[in-house]
Structures are given as C-alpha cells and as structure tokens.
PDB file of N, CA and C in Angstrom:
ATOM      1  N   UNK A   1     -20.776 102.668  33.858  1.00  0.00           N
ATOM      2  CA  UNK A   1     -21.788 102.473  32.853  1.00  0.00           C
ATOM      3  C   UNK A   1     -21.988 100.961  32.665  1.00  0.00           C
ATOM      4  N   UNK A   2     -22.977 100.503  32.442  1.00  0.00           N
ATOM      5  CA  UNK A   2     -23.116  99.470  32.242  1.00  0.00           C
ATOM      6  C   UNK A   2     -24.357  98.831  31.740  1.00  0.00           C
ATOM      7  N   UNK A   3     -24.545  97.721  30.284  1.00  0.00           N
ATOM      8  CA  UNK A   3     -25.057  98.076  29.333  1.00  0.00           C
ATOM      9  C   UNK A   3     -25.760  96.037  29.553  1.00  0.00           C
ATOM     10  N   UNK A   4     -27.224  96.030  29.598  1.00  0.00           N
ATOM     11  CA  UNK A   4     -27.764  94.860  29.957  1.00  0.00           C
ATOM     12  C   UNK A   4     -28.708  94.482  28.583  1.00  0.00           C
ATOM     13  N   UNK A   5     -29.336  93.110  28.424  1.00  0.00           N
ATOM     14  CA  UNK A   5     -30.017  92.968  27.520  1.00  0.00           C
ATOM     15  C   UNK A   5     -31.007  91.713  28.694  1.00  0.00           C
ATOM     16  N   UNK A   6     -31.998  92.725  27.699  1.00  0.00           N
ATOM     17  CA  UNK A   6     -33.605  92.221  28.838  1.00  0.00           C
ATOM     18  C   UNK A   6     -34.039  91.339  27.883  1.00  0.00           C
ATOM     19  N   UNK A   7     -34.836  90.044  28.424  1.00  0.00           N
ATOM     20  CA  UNK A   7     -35.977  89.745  27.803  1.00  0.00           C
ATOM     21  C   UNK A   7     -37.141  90.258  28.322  1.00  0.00           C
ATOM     22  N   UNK A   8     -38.268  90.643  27.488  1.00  0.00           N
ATOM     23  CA  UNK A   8     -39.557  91.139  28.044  1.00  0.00           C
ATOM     24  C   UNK A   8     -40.934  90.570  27.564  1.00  0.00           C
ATOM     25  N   UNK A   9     -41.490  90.142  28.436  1.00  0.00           N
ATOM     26  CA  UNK A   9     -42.751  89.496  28.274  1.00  0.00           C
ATOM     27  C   UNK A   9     -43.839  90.523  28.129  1.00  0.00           C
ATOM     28  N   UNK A  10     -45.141  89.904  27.398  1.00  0.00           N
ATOM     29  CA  UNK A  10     -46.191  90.260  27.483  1.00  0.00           C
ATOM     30  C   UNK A  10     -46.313  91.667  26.310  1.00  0.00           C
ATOM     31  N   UNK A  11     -45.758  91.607  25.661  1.00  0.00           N
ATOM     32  CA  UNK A  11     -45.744  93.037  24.818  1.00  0.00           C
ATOM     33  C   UNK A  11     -46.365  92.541  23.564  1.00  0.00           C
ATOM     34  N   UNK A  12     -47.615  93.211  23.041  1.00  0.00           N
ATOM     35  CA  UNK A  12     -48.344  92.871  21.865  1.00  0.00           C
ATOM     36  C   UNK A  12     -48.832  93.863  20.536  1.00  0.00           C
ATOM     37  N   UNK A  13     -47.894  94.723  20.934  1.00  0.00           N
ATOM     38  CA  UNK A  13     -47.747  96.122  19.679  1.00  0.00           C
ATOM     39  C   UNK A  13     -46.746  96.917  19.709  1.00  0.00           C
ATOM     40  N   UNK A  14     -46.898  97.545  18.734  1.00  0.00           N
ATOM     41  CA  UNK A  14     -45.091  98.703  18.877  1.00  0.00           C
ATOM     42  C   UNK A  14     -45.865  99.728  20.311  1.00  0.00           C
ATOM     43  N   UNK A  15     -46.999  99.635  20.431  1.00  0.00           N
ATOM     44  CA  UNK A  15     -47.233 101.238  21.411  1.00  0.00           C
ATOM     45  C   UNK A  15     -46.569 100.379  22.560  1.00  0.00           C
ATOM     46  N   UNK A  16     -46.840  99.124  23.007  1.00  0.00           N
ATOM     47  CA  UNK A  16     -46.135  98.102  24.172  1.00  0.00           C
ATOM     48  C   UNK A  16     -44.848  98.843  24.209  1.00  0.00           C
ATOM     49  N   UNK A  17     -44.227  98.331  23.085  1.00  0.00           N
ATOM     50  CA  UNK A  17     -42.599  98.348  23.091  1.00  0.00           C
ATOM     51  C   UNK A  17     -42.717 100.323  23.310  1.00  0.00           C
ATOM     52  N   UNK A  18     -42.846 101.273  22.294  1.00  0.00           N
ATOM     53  CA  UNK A  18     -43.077 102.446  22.706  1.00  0.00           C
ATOM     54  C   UNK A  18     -43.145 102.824  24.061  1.00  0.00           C
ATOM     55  N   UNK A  19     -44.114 102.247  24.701  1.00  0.00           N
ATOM     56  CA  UNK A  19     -44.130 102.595  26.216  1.00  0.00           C
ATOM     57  C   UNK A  19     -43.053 102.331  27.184  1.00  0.00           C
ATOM     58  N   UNK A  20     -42.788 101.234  26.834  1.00  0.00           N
ATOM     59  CA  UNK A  20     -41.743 100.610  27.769  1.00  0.00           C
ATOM     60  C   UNK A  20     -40.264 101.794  27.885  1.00  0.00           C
ATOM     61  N   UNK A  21     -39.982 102.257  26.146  1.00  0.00           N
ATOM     62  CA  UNK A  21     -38.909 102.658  25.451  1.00  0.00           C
ATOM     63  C   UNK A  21     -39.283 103.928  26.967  1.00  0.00           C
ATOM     64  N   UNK A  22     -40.214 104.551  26.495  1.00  0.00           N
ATOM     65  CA  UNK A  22     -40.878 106.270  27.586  1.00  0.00           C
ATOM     66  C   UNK A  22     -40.071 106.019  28.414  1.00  0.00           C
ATOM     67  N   UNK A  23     -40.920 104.656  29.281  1.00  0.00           N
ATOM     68  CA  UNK A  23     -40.562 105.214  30.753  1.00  0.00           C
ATOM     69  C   UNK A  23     -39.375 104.930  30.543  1.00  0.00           C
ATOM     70  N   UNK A  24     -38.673 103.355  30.466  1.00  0.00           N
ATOM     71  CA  UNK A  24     -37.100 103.578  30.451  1.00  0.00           C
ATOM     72  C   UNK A  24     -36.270 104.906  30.562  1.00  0.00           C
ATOM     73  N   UNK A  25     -36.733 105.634  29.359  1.00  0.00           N
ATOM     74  CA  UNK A  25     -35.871 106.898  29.282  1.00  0.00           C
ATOM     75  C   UNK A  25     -35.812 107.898  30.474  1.00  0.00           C
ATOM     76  N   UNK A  26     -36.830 107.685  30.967  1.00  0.00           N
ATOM     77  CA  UNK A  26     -37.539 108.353  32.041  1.00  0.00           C
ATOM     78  C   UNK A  26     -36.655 108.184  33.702  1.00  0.00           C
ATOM     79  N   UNK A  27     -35.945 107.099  33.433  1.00  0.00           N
ATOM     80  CA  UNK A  27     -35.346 106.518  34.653  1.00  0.00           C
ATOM     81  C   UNK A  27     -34.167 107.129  34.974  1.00  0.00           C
ATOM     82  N   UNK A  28     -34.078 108.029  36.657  1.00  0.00           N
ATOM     83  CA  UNK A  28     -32.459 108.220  36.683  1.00  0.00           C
ATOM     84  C   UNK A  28     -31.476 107.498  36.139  1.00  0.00           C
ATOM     85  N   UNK A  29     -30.606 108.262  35.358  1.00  0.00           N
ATOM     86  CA  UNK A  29     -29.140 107.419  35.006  1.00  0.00           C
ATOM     87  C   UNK A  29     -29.491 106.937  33.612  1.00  0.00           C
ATOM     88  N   UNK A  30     -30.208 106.608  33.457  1.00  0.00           N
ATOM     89  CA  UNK A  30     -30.397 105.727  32.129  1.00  0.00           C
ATOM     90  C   UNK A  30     -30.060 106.484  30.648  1.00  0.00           C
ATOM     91  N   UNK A  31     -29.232 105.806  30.213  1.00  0.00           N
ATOM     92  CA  UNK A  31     -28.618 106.714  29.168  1.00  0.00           C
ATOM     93  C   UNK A  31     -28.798 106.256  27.602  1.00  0.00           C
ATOM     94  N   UNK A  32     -29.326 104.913  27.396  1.00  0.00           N
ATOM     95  CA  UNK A  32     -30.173 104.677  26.619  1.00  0.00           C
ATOM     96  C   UNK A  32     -30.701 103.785  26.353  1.00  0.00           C
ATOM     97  N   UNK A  33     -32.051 103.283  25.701  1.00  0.00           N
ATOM     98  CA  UNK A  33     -32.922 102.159  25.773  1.00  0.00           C
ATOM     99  C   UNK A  33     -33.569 101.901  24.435  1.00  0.00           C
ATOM    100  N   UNK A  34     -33.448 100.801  24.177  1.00  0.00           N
ATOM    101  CA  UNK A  34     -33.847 100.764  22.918  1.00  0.00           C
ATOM    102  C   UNK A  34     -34.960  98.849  23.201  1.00  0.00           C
ATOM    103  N   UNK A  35     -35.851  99.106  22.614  1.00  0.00           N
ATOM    104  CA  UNK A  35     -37.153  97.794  23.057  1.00  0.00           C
ATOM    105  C   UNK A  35     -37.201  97.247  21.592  1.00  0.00           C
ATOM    106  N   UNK A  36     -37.414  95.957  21.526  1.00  0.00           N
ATOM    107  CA  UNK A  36     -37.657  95.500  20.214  1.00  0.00           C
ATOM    108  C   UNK A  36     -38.946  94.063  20.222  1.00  0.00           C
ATOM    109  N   UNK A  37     -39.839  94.325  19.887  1.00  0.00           N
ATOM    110  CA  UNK A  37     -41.117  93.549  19.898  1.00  0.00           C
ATOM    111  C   UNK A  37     -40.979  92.632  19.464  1.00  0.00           C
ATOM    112  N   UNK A  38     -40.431  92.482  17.734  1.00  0.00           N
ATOM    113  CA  UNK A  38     -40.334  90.913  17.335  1.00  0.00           C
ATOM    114  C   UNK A  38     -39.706  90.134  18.465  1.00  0.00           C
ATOM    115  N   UNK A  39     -38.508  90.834  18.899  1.00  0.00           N
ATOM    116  CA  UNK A  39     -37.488  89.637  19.454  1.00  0.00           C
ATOM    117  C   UNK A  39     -38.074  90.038  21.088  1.00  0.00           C
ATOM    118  N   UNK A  40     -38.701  90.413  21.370  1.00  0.00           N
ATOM    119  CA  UNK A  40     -39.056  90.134  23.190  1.00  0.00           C
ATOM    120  C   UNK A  40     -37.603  90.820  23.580  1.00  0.00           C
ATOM    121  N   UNK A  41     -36.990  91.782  23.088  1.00  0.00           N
ATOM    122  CA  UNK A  41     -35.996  91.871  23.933  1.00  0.00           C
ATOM    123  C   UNK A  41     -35.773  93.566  24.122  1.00  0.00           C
ATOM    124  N   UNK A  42     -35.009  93.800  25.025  1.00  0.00           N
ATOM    125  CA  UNK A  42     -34.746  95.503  25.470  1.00  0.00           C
ATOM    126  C   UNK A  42     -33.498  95.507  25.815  1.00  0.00           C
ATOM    127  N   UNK A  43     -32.452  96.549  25.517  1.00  0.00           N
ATOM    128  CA  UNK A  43     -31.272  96.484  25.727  1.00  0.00           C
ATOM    129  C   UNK A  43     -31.165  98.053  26.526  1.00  0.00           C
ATOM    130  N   UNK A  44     -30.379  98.248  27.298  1.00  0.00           N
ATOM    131  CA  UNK A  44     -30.687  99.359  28.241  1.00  0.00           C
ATOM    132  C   UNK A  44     -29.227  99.503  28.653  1.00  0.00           C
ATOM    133  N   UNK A  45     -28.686 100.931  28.922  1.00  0.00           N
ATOM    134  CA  UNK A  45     -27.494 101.387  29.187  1.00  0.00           C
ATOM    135  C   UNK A  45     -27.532 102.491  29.918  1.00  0.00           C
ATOM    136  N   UNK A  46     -27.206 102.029  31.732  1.00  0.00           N
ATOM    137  CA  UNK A  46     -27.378 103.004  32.262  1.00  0.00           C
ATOM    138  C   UNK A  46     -25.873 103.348  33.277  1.00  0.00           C
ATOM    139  N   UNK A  47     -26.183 104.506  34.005  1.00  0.00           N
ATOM    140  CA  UNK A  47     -24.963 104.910  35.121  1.00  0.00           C
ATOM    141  C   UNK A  47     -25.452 103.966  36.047  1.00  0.00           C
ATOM    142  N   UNK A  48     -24.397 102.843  36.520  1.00  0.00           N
ATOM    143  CA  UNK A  48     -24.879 102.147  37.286  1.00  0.00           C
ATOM    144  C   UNK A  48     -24.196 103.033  38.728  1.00  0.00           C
ATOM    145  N   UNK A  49     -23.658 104.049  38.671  1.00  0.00           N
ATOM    146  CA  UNK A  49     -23.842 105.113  40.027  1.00  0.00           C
ATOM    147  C   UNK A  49     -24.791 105.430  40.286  1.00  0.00           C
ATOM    148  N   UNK A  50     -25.955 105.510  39.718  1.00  0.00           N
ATOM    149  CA  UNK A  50     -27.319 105.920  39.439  1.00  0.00           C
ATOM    150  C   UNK A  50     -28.158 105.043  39.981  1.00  0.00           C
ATOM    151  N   UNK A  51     -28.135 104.382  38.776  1.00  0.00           N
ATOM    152  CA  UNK A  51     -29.431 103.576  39.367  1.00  0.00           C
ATOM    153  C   UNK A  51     -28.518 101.571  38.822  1.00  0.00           C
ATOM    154  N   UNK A  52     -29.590 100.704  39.483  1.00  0.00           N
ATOM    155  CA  UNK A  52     -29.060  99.164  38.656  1.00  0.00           C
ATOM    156  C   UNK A  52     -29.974  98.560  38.104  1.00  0.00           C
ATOM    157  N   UNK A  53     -29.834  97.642  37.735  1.00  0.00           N
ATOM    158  CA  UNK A  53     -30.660  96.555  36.999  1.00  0.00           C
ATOM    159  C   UNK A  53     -31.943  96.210  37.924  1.00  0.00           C
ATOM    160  N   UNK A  54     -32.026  96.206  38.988  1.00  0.00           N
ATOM    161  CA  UNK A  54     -33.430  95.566  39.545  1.00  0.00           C
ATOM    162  C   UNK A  54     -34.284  96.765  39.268  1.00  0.00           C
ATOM    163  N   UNK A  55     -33.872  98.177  39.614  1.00  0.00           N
ATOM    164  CA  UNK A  55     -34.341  99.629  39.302  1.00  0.00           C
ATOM    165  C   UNK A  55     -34.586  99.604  38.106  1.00  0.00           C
ATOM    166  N   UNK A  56     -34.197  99.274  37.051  1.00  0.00           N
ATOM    167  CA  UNK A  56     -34.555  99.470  35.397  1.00  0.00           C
ATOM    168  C   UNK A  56     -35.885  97.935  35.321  1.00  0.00           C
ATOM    169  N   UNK A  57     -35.314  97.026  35.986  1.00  0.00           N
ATOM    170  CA  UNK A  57     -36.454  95.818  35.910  1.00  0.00           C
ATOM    171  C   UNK A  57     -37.645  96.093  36.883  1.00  0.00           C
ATOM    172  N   UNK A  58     -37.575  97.085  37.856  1.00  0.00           N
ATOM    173  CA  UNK A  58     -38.956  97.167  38.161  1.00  0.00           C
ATOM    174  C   UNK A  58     -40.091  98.048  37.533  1.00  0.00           C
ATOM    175  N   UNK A  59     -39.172  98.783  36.672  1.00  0.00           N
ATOM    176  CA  UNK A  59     -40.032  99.792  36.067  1.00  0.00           C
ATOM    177  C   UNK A  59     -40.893  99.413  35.068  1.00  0.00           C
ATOM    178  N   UNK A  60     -40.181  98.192  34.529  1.00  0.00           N
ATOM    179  CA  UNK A  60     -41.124  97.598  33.282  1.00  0.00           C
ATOM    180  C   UNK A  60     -41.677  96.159  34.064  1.00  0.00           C
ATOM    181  N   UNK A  61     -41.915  95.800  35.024  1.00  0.00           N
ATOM    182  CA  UNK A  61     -42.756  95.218  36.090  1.00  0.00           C
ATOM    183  C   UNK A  61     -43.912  96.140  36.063  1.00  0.00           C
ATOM    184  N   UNK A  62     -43.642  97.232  36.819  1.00  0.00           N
ATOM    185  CA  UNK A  62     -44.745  98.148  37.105  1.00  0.00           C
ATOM    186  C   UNK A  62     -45.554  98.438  35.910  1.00  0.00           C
ATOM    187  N   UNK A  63     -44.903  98.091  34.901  1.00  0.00           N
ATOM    188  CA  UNK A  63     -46.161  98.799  33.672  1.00  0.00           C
ATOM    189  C   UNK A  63     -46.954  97.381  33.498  1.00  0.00           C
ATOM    190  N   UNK A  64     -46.555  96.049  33.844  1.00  0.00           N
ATOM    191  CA  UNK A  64     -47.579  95.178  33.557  1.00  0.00           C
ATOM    192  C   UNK A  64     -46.406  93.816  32.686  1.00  0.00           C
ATOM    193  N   UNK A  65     -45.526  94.213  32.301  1.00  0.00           N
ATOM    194  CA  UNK A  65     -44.788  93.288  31.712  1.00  0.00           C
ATOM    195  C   UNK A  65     -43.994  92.421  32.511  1.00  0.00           C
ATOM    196  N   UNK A  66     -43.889  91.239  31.472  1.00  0.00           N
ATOM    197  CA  UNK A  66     -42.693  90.541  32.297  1.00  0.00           C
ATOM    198  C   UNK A  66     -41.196  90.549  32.223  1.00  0.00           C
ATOM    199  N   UNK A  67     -40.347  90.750  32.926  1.00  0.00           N
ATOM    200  CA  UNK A  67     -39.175  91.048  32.252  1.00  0.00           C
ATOM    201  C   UNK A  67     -37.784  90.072  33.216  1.00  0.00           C
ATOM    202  N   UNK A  68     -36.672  89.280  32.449  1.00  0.00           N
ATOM    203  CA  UNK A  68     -35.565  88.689  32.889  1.00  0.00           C
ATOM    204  C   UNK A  68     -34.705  89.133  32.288  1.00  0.00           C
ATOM    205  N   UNK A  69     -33.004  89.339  32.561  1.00  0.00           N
ATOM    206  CA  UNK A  69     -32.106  89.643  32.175  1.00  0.00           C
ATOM    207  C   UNK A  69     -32.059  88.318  31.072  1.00  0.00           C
ATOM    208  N   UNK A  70     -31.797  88.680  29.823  1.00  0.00           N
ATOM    209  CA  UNK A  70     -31.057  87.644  28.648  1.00  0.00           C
ATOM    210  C   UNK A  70     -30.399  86.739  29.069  1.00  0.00           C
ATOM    211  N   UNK A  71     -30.845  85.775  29.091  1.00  0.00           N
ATOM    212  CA  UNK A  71     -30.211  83.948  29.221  1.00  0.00           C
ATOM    213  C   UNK A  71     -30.632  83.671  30.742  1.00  0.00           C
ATOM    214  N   UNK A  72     -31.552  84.038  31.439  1.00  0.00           N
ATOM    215  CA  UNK A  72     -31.963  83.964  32.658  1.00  0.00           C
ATOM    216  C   UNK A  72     -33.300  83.150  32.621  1.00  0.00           C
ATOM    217  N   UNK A  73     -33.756  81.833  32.720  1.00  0.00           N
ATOM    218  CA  UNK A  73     -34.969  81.934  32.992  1.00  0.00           C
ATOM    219  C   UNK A  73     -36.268  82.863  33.467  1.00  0.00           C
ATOM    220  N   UNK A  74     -37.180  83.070  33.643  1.00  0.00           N
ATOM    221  CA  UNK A  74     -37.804  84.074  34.525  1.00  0.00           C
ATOM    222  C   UNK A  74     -38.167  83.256  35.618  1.00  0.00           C
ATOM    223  N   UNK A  75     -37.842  84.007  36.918  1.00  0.00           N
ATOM    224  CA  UNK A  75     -38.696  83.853  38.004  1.00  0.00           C
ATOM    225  C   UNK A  75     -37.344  83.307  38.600  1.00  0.00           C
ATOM    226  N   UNK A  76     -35.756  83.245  38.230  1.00  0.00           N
ATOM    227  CA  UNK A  76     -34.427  83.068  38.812  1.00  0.00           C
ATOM    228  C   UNK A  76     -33.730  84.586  39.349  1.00  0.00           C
TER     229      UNK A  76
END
C-alpha cells in the first residue's frame, strides 16, 4: 500500500476537484482519494501491486489537469 500527496493544477470548482475524486476512485487498486481545491492538492492511497503513481498521475493528465507529486516541481 502506499499513500502519495499530489499537487494538481488547473482545477477551478469543486465539480474539478469532484471529477478528479470519480475517476481516481475508478482506478485499479486505488483504495482511496480524497482532492482538495483550495490547496491544489490530492492525496491518494493505492495497492501499489496494482497499479503506481505514474498510473494514478496519468489519469488526472488525461482529464486535462496538471498534476506533480508534493514537493516536486512540475515537469521533473
């Protein structure tokens, strides 16, 4: 198990963060996700037998957002 904290770009309402929360949940392994708008950030806890971190970060890529692991610049 293993439990990450995202920063996420580009999110400009709770339905943003809402959406993101969906699919997350939506993802093999993923066991729970929680998105938070004020702070740009998403914290996510999944079976990393399952699935990993680039798999949970492309999913909220694919919806249009930007997203880096916490204390990461983006685009490192």
């Amino acid at each position: 198990m293993t439990t990450a904290q995202l920063v996420v770009s580009g999110m400009h309402c709770e339905s943003c963060a809402a959406l993101i929360k969906e699919v997350l949940a939506e993802q093999p392994g993923m066991l729970a996700a929680r998105v938070d708008l004020a702070n740009e950030r998403a914290e996510v806890t999944f079976d990393d037998g399952v699935t990993d971190l680039g798999a949970v970060q492309s999913a909220i890529t694919e919806l249009g957002y930007g997203v880096s692991p916490a204390g990461v610049p983006p685009g490192l």
